[in-house]
Structure formats: structure tokens, C-alpha cells
Protein backbone atom coordinates (compact mmCIF):
# COMPACT_ATOMS: atom_id res chain seq x y z
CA UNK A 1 -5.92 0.84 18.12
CA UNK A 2 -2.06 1.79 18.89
CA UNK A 3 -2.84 5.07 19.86
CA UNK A 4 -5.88 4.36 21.73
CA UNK A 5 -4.41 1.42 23.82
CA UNK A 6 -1.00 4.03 24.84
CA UNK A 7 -3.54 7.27 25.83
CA UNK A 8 -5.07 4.70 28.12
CA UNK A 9 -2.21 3.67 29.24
CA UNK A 10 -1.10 6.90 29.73
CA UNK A 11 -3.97 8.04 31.64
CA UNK A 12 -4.24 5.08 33.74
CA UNK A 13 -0.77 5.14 35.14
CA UNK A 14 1.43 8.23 34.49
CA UNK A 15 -1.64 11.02 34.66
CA UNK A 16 -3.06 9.94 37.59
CA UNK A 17 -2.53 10.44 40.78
CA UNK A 18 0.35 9.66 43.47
CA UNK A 19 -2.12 7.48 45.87
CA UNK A 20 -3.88 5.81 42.40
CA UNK A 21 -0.52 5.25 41.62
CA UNK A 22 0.57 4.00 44.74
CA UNK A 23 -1.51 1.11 45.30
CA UNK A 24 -0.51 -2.37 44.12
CA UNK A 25 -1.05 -3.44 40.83
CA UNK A 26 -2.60 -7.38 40.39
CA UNK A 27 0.24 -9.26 38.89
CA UNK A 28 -0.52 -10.06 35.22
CA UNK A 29 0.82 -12.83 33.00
CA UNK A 30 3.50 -12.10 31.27
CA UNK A 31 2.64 -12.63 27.88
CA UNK A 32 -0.23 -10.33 28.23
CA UNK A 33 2.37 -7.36 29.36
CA UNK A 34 4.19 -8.08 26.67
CA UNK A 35 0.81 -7.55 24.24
CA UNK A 36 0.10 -4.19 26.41
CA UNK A 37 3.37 -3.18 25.96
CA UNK A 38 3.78 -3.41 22.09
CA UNK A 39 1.20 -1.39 21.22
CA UNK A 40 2.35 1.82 23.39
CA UNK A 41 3.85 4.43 21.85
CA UNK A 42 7.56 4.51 21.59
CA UNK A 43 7.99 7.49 23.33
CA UNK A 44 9.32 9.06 27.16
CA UNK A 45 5.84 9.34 28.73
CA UNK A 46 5.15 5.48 27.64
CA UNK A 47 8.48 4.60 29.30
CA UNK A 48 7.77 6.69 32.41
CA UNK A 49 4.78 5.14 32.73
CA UNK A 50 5.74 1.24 32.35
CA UNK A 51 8.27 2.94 35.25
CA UNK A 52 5.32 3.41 37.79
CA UNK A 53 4.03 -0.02 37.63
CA UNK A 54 6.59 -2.23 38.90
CA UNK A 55 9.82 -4.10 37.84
CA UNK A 56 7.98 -6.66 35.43
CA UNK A 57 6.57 -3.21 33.28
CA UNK A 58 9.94 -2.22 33.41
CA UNK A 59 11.90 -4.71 31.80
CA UNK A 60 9.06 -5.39 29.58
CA UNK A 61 9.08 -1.69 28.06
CA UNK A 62 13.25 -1.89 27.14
CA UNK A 63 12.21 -2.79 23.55
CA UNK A 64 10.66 0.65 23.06
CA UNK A 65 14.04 2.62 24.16
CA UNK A 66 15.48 0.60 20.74
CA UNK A 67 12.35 0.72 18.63
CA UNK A 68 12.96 3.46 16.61
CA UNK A 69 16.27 4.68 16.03
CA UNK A 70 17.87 7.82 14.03
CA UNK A 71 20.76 7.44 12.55
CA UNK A 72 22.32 11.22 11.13
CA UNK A 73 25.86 10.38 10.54
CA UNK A 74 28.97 7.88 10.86
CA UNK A 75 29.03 8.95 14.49
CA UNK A 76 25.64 7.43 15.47
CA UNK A 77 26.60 4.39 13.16
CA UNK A 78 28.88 3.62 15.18
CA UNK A 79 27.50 3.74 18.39
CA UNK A 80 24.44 1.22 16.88
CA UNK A 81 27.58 -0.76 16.01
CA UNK A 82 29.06 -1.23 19.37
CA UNK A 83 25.47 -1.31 20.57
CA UNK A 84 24.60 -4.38 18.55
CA UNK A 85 27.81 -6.20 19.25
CA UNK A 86 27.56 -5.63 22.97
CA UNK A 87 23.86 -6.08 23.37
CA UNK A 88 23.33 -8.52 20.65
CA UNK A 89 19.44 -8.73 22.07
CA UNK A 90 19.01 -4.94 21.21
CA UNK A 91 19.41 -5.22 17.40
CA UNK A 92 16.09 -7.66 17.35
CA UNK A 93 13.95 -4.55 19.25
CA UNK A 94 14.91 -2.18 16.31
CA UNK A 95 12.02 -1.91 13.72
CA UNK A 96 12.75 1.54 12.39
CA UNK A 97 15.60 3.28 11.42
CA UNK A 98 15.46 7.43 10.35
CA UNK A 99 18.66 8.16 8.52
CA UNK A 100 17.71 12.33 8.71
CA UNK A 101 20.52 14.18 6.67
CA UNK A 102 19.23 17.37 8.10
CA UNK A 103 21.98 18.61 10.59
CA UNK A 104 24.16 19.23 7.57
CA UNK A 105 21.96 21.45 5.88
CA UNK A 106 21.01 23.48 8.97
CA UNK A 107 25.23 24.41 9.05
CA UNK A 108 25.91 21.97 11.83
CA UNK A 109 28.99 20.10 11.00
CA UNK A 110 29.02 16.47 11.48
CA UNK A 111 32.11 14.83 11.44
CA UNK A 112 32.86 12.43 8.12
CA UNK A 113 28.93 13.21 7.67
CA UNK A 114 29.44 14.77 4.23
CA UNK A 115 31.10 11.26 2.58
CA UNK A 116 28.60 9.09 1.58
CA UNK A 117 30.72 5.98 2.83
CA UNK A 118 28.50 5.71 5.94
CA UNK A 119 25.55 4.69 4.09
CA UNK A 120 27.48 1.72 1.94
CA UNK A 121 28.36 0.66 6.07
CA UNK A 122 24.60 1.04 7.14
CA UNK A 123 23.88 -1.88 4.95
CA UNK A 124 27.35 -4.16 5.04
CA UNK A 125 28.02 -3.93 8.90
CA UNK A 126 24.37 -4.16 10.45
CA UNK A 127 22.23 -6.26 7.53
CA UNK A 128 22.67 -9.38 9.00
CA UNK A 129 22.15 -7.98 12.65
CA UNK A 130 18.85 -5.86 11.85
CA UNK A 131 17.11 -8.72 11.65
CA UNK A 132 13.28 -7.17 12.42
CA UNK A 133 14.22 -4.12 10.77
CA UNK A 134 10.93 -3.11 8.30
CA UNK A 135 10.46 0.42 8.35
CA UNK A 136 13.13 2.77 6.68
CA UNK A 137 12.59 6.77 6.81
CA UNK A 138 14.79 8.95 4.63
CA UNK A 139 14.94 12.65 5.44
CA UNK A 140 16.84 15.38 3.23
CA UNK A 141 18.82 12.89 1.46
CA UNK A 142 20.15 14.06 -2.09
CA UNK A 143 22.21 12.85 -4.83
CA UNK A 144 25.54 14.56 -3.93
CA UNK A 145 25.05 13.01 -0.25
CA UNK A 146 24.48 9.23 -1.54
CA UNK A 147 26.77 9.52 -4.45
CA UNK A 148 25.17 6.42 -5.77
CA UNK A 149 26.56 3.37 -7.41
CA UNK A 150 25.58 0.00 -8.45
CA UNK A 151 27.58 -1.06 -5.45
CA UNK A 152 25.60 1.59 -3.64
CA UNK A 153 21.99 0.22 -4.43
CA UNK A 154 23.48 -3.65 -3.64
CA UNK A 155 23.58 -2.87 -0.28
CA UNK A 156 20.43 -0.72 0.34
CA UNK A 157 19.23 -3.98 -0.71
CA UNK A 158 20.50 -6.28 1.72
CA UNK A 159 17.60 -5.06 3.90
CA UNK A 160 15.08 -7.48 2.34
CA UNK A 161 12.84 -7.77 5.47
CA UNK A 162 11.86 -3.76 4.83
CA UNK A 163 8.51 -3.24 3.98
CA UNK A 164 7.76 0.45 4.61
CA UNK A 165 9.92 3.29 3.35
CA UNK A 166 9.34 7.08 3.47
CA UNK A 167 11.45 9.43 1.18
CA UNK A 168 10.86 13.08 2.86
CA UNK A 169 11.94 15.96 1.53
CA UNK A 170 13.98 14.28 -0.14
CA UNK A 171 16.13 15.33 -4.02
CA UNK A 172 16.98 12.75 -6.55
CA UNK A 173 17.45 12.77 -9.94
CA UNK A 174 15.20 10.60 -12.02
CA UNK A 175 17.01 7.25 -12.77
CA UNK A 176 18.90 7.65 -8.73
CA UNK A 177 15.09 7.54 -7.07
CA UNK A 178 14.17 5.36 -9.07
CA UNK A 179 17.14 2.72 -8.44
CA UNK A 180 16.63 3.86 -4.73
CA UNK A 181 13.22 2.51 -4.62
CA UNK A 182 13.51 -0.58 -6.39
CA UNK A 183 16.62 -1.48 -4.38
CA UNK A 184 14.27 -3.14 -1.55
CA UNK A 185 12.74 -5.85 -2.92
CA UNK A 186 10.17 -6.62 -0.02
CA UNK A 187 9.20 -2.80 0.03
CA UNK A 188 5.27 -2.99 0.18
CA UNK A 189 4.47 0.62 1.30
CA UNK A 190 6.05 3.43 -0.15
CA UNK A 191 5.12 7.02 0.55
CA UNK A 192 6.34 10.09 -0.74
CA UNK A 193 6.49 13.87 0.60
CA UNK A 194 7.85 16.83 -0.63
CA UNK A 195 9.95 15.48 -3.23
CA UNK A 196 12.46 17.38 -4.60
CA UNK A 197 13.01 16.45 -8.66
CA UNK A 198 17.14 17.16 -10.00
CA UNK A 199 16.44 18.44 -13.32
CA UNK A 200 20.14 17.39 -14.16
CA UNK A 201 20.37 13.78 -16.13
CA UNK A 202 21.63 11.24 -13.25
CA UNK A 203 24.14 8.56 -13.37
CA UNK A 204 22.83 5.31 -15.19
CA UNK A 205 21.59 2.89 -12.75
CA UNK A 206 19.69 -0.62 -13.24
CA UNK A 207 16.46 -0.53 -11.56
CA UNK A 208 13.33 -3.15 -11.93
CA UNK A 209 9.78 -3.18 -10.39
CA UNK A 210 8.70 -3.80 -7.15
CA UNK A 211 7.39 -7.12 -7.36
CA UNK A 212 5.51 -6.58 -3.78
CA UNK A 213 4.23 -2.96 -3.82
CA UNK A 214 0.93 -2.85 -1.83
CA UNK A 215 -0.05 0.97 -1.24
CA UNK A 216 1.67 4.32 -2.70
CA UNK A 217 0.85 7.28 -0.23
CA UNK A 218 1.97 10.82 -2.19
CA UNK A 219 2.17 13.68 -0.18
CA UNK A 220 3.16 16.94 -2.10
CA UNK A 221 1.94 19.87 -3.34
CA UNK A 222 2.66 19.42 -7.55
CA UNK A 223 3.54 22.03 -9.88
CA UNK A 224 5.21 22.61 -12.85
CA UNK A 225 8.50 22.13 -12.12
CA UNK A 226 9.12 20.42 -9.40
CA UNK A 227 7.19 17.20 -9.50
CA UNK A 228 6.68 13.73 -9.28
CA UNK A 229 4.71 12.57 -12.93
CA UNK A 230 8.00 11.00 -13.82
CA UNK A 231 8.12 8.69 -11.51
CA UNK A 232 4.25 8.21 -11.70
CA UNK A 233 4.93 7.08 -15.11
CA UNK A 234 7.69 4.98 -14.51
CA UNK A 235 5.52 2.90 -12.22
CA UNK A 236 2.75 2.83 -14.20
CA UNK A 237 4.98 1.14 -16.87
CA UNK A 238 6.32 -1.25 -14.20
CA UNK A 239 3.85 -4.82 -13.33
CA UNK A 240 3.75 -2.76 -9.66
CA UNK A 241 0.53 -1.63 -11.49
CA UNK A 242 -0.99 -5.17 -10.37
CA UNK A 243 -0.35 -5.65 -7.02
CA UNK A 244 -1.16 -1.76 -5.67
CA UNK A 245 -4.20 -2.03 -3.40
CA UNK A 246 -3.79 1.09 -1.82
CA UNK A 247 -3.22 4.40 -3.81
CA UNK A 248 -3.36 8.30 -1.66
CA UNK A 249 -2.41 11.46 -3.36
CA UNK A 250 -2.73 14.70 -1.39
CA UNK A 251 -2.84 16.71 -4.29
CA UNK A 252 -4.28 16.21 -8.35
CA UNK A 253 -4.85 19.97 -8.90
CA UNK A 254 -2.85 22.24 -10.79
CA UNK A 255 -1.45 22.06 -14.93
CA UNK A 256 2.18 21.34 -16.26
CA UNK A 257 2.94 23.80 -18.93
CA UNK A 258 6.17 21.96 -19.56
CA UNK A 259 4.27 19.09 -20.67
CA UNK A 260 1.64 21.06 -22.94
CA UNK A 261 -0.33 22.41 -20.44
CA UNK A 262 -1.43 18.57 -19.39
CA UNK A 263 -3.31 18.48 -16.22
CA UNK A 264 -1.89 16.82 -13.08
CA UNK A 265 -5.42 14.74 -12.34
CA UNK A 266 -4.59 13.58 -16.38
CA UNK A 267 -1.45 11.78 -15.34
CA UNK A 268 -3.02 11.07 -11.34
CA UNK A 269 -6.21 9.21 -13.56
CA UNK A 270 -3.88 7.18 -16.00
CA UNK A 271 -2.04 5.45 -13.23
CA UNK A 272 -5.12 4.60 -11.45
CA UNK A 273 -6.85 3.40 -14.26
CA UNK A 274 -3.80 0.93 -14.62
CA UNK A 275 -4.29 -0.14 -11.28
CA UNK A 276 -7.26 -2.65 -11.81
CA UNK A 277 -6.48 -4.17 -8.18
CA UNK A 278 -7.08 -1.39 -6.07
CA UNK A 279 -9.26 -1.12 -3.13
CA UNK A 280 -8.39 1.64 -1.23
CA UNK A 281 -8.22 5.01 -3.00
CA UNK A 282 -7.73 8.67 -1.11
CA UNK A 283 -7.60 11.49 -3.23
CA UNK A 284 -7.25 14.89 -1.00
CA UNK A 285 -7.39 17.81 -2.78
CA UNK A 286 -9.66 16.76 -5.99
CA UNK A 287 -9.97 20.35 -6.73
CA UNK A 288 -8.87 22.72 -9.59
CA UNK A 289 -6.14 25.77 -9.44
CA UNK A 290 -6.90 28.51 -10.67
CA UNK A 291 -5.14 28.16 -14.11
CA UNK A 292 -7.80 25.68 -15.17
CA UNK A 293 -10.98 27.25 -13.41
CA UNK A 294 -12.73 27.52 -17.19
CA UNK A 295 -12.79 24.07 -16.78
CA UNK A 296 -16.34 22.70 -16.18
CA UNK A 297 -16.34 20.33 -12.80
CA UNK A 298 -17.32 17.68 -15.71
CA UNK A 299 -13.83 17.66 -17.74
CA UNK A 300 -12.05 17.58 -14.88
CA UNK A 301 -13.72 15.07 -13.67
CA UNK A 302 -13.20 13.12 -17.15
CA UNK A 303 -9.24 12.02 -16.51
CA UNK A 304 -10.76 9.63 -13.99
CA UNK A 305 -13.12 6.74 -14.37
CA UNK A 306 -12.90 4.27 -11.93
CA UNK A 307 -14.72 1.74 -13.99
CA UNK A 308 -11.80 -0.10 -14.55
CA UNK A 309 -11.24 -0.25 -10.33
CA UNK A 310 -13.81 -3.29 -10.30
CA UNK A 311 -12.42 -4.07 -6.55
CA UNK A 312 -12.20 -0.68 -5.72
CA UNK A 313 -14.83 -1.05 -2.09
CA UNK A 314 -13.75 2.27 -0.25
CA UNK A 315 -12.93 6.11 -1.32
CA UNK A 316 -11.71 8.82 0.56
CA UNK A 317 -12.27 12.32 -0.79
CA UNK A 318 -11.60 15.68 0.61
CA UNK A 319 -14.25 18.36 0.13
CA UNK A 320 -13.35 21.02 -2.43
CA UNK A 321 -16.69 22.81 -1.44
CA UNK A 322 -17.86 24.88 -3.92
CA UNK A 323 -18.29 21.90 -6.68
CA UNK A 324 -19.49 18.97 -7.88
CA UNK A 325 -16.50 17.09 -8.52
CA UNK A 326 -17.51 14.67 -5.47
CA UNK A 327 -20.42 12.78 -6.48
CA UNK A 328 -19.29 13.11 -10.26
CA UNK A 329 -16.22 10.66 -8.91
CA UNK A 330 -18.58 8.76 -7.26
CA UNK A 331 -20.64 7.73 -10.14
CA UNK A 332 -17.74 6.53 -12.15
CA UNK A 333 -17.42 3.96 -9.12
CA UNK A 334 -18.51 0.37 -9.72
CA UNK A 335 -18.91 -1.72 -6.46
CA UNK A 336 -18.16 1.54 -3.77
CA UNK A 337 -19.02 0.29 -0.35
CA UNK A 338 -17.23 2.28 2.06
CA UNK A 339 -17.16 5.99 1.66
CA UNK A 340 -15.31 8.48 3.58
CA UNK A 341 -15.81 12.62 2.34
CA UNK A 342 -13.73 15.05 4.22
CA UNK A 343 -15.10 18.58 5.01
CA UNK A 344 -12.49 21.61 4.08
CA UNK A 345 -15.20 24.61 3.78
CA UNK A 346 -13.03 27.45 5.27
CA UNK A 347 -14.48 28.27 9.10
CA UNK A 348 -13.00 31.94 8.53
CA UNK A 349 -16.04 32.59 5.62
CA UNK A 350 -19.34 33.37 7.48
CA UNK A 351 -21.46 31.70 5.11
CA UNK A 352 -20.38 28.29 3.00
CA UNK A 353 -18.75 28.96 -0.39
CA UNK A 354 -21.32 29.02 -3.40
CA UNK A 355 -21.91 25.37 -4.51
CA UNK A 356 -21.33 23.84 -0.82
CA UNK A 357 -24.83 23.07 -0.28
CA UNK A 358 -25.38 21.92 -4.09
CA UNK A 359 -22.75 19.66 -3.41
CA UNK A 360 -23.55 17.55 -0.44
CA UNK A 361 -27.46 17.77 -1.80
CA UNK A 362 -26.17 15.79 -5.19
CA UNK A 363 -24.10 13.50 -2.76
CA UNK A 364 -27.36 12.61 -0.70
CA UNK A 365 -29.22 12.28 -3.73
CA UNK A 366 -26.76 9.89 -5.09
CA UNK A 367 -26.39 7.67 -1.96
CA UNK A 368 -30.45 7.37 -2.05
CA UNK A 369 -30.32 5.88 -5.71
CA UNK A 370 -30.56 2.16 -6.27
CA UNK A 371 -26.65 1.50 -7.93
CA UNK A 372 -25.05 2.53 -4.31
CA UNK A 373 -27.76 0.45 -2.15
CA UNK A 374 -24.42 -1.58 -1.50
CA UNK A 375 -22.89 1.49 0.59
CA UNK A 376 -22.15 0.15 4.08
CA UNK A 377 -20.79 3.15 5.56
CA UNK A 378 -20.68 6.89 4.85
CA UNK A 379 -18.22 8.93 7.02
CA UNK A 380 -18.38 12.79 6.74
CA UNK A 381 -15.69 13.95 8.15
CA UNK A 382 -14.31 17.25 9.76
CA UNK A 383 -10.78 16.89 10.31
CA UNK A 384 -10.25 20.12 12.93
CA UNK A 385 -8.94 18.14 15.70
CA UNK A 386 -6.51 16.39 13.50
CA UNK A 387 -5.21 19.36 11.57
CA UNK A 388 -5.47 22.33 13.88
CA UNK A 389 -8.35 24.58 14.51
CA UNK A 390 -8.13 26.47 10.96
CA UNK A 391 -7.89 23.10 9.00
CA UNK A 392 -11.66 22.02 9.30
CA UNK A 393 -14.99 23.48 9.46
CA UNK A 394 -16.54 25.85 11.99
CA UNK A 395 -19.97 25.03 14.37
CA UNK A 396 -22.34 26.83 12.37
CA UNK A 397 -21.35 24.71 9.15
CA UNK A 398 -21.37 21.90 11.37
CA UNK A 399 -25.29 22.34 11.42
CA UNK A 400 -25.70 22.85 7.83
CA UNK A 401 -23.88 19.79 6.91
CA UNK A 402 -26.14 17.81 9.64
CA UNK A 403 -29.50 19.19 7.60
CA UNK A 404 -28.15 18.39 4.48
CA UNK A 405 -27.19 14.87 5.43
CA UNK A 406 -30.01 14.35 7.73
CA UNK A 407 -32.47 11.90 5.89
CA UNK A 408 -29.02 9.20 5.85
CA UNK A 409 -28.14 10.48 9.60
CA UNK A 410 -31.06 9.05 10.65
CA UNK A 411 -31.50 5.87 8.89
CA UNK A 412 -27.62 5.20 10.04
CA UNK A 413 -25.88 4.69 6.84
CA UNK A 414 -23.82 8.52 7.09
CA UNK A 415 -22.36 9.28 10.61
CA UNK A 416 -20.92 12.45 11.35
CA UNK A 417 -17.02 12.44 12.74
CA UNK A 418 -14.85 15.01 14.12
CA UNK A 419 -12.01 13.04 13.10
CA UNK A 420 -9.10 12.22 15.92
CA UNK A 421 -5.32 11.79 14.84
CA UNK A 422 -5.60 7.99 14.74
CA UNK A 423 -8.96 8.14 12.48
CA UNK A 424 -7.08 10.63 10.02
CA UNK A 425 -4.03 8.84 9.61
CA UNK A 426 -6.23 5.60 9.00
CA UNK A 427 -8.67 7.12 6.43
CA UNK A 428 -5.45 8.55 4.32
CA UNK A 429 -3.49 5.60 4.68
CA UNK A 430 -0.67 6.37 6.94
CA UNK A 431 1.24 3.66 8.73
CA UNK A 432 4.05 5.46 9.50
């Protein structure tokens, strides 16, 4: 709705024309400027355009120039210091902060950026100011940059208003990331990309559960030794377990010879099977490498069974086209009432890979037998516009897919979607 409200917006005032432009606007109440206003983008083109309406779009739009803020160094600290001590209002307006250690790494020299002290100041000099503050988005952030403490962690937590935090390409050692984490006791959405795992033993740490976690988004691409099952089975020896609703893993293929050769969807399925509260579950690439191709679409299939996710009501799965690993997921599903399957046939092949057709035929077939007559809602999904041009499927496959799928496209329950960056970011759970 955020994004759809601020290309309106857009449209409306900055795209169009001079004389459009020109012509007075009807005063509107206040409070519903305000409501206009909060759901734009924080962004130059949203502030250019509040610009062209009059004074009372003006003023209202300040609070996006402070919405999101990036803090790289002790430098930038400082200036949000003075900021919030000479514009006290200012420090209420700020509801993300992006503390982005990349400059360093890229050979840039920063000033006092390479002592840690900075981030012990983040939390002791503006806790008590940040008082809206709930998003927090790490970027390149390593062990040898926080030089974590028990002090260290005390004031991370400080910040108990967070709710949302994003580790990105991020490198921790095991105890570290998990003190980091557990260090934000309201934290109820935690996602994960490209993490970076210290094989080195880090310092001891305390760390506990988090008592509110609500989704888990995982975005990386696994492998054998540089992973994230660690941590997956930290939480899923943590009461966290109970109150995840929300679960999204980009990736379940692949095999860890370090761990015997144990298959990433093994250690994916045990956590979800511990997670007897969830209700949203997105699983991107269900598909198998091809180190474990011998495997029948069956066994694979066999390190999940969802009949333990009695609440479990919607699914999103990404196509792996040439198998039946989709509707053998689907009938390990107990109460499944909102289903969302994303297309990734490759629109470079001129015909669809062996077992696309099969695939989408047992899906139908499925959806037409009694035990999913609760389905709501069936979303087939090609994601092109969201990804890029190469990421979804091309207009010839379009058709096939619309035959396949034709006897549900016309009684309503499947609709075809070429999927927009707001949809895509929904159906996988992003909120940040």
C-alpha cells in the first residue's frame, strides 16, 4: 500500500505537468496530510514533490528528510548528536538507523572509524533520545570492528523499542551473532543475508532467546562452509521456536559434507517442524544441487512435513520446474488456505524443462481434490518485473502455464500475476 500510495503521489504532482501543477490545490485537513504523507517513500522525488504543493506539504514532509538515517562512522555520530540536541523534535522522526561499515573495506579511510568505541556511544549518548527508533540495519559489520563485550551487548540493548533488524553481509563468529541478536529484547523480525560464519571460536558471551521473535527472513545462498545451520540450531533450541509466525528461506538446496554429507532442507525441515505456530512459510529455492540429484523428488521431500504446522494457512514456493517437489510439499500441509507458487522456468530455453508441465498438472490435480476445498486463493506468480527481465518466465511459457492452470483460471480460485516490487516483497516477507 506504501508503495502504491507514493507512485501516485509521484505521478500526481512531481510527473506531471507545469500548468497541472500550477493550479491551486483544495486545502486539505491537516491530519489527513499528515496520513498522505507517512506512507510516501522516504526518498528526494517524494520530497520534491510535497515541494510543489504548497507550504502545508512542505512542512508536513520534514519527517522524511530524518526517517532513515546512515550512520558509517564517529563522524556522522556526531553530527546526529548535535542534531538531536539542537533539534530535539528531529530525534522522534528517526525510525531507522543503517550503521554500513562499508567505506572501510572499500580503502576509504574514516577517521576513528576503525575503533569500535563509536558503537558503545551509538547506544549510551542517543538511547534515551531515539525514542521511535524500530528498525536497525547492519551492513559489513565483523568481529574485529565491534570488538564485543558484555558491556558491548548492554548497550545494543538499550534500544528496546527495536523491532526489525537486518544483519547484511555481515561476519560473526558463532557465540558474537548470537549475543548480537539476543541483545534486543523487543526484536520481532529478524532477517538475514549473506552471512559470513568466523570459523575461529569467539569470545564467551551470555546470550538468551528472543522472547518476541515473530518472523525469520534468511536470505543466502548455503554451502558447506560458510553457513548459517548453527545458528538455525541455536534457535531451534531457544522457546523463539513458539512465537515464530513467519519463517522465509531463499535457499534449502545443497549438502554439508562437514556435517556427514547432511542435507541443508534436513536442518531447514527440523526447525520448521519445531515451529508449531507458524502461519506464514516461503521457501524459494526448494530445489536440489547437483550433489544430491540421485535423490528421488520423494526423499527430498521427506525432511519436511508440515503436519506438525497445524496453523500453517499460507505457503509461498518458488518453482524448481522440472519436479515434483511442489505439490509433494503441499500434501504434507494440513489446513493450507492461501497459496502462492512462483514461476522460475528459464525464458532463455525454447521449450520448458522436462517435468514443467508434469508439475503444474499434479498441482491442478491436487487443488481439485476434496482435502484442499479450503484453498481461498492460488497465486501463480512470474516474478520478471520484480527481478529483472532474465529472472522470470518468457511469453510463450506464459501460455503454457495459462492451459495448464486453466480449469482453476476460470472458476477463480488461481489468478495469474506478473508480480510488481511491492507484491514480491509481500509474498517473501520483506518489511524492510
Amino acid at each position: 500500500m506504501n508503495l502504491k500510495i507514493s507512485r501516485w503521489f509521484m505521478k500526481k504532482f512531481f510527473v506531471s505537468s507545469k500548468r497541472a501543477r500550477a493550479r491551486p490545490l483544495p486545502e486539505l485537513p491537516h491530519d489527513v496530510v499528515l496520513y498522505v504523507v507517512k506512507h510516501l517513500q522516504d526518498d528526494s522525488l517524494s520530497l520534491k514533490a510535497c515541494t510543489f504543493v504548497n507550504r502545508t506539504w512542505r512542512e508536513a514532509a520534514q519527517p522524511l528528510m530524518f526517517r532513515s538515517i546512515a550512520v558509517t562512522g564517529p563522524t556522522r555520530l556526531l553530527q546526529l548528536e548535535k542534531l538531536a540536541t539542537d533539534t530535539p523534535s528531529v530525534t522522534s522522526w528517526i525510525k531507522r538507523l543503517d550503521i554500513d561499515r562499508s567505506l572501510t573495506d572499500r580503502g576509504i579511510s574514516i577517521p576513528g572509524s576503525q575503533h569500535p568505541s563509536w558503537f558503545f556511544d551509538l547506544g549510551s549518548k542517543l538511547a534515551d533520545k531515539l525514542h521511535n527508533l524500530t528498525v536497525l540495519h547492519f551492513s559489513h559489520v565483523t568481529d574485529d570492528t565491534l570488538k564485543p563485550t558484555p558491556g558491548f551487548f548492554h548497550f545494543i540493548s538499550v534500544f528496546k523499542q527495536v523491532k526489525h533488524v537486518t544483519f547484511d553481509d555481515c561476519n560473526f563468529t558463532d557465540p558474537v551473532f548470537f549475543a548480537f541478536i539476543a541483545s534486543f529484547p523487543g526484536l520481532e523480525h529478524l532477517r538475514i543475508r549473506n552471512h559470513h560464519r568466523h570459523a575461529v571460536v569467539g569470545p564467551d558471551v551470555p546470550y538468551l532467546f528472543l522472547p518476541k521473535l515473530r518472523s525469520l527472513r534468511v536470505e543466502l545462498p548455503f554451502n558447506a562452509f560458510d553457513t548459517i545451520i548453527p545458528f538455525l540450531l541455536w534457535l531451534g533450541g531457544t522457546q523463539s521456536v513458539y512465537t515464530l509466525r513467519s519463517v522465509s528461506f531463499q535457499n534449502v538446496s545443497g549438502t554439508l559434507p562437514m556435517d556427514g554429507s547432511k542435507r541443508v532442507a534436513a536442518h531447514v525441515g527440523d526447525l520448521l517442524q519445531k515451529c508449531v505456530h507458524l502461519e506464514h512459510l516461503a521457501l524459494t529455492a526448494v530445489d536440489k544441487n547437483e550433489a544430491s540429484r540421485v535423490e528421488s523428488d520423494a526423499a527430498f521431500v521427506s525432511h519436511f512435513n508440515f503436519s506438525h504446522n497445524t496453523r500453517l494457512h499460507t505457503i509461498s514456493l518458488k518453482d524448481p520446474a522440472d519436479g515434483a517437489i511442489i505439490p509433494l510439499l503441499l500434501k504434507t500441509t494440513i489446513d493450507i488456505r492461501n497459496i502462492n507458487i512462483i514461476l522460475d522456468a528459464p525464458p532463455s530455453t525454447p521449450t520448458p524443462p522436462d517435468g514443467f508441465v508434469e508439475n503444474h498438472s499434479a498441482i491442478v490435480s491436487l487443488l481439485e481434490t476434496p482435502a484442499f476445498a479450503g484453498v481461498r486463493e492460488v497465486k501463480v506468480v512470474n516474478p520478471k518485473k520484480a527481478l529483472g527481465a532474465g529472472a522470470g518466465i518468457g511469453s510463450g511459457k506464459d501460455e503454457l502455464v495459462k492451459r495448464v492452470y486453466k480449469s482453476l483460471l476460470d472458476t477463480g480460485l488461481v489468478k495469474m500475476v506478473e508480480d510488481s516490487e511491492e507484491e514480491y516483497a509481500k509474498t517473501w516477507g520483506g518489511w524492510v
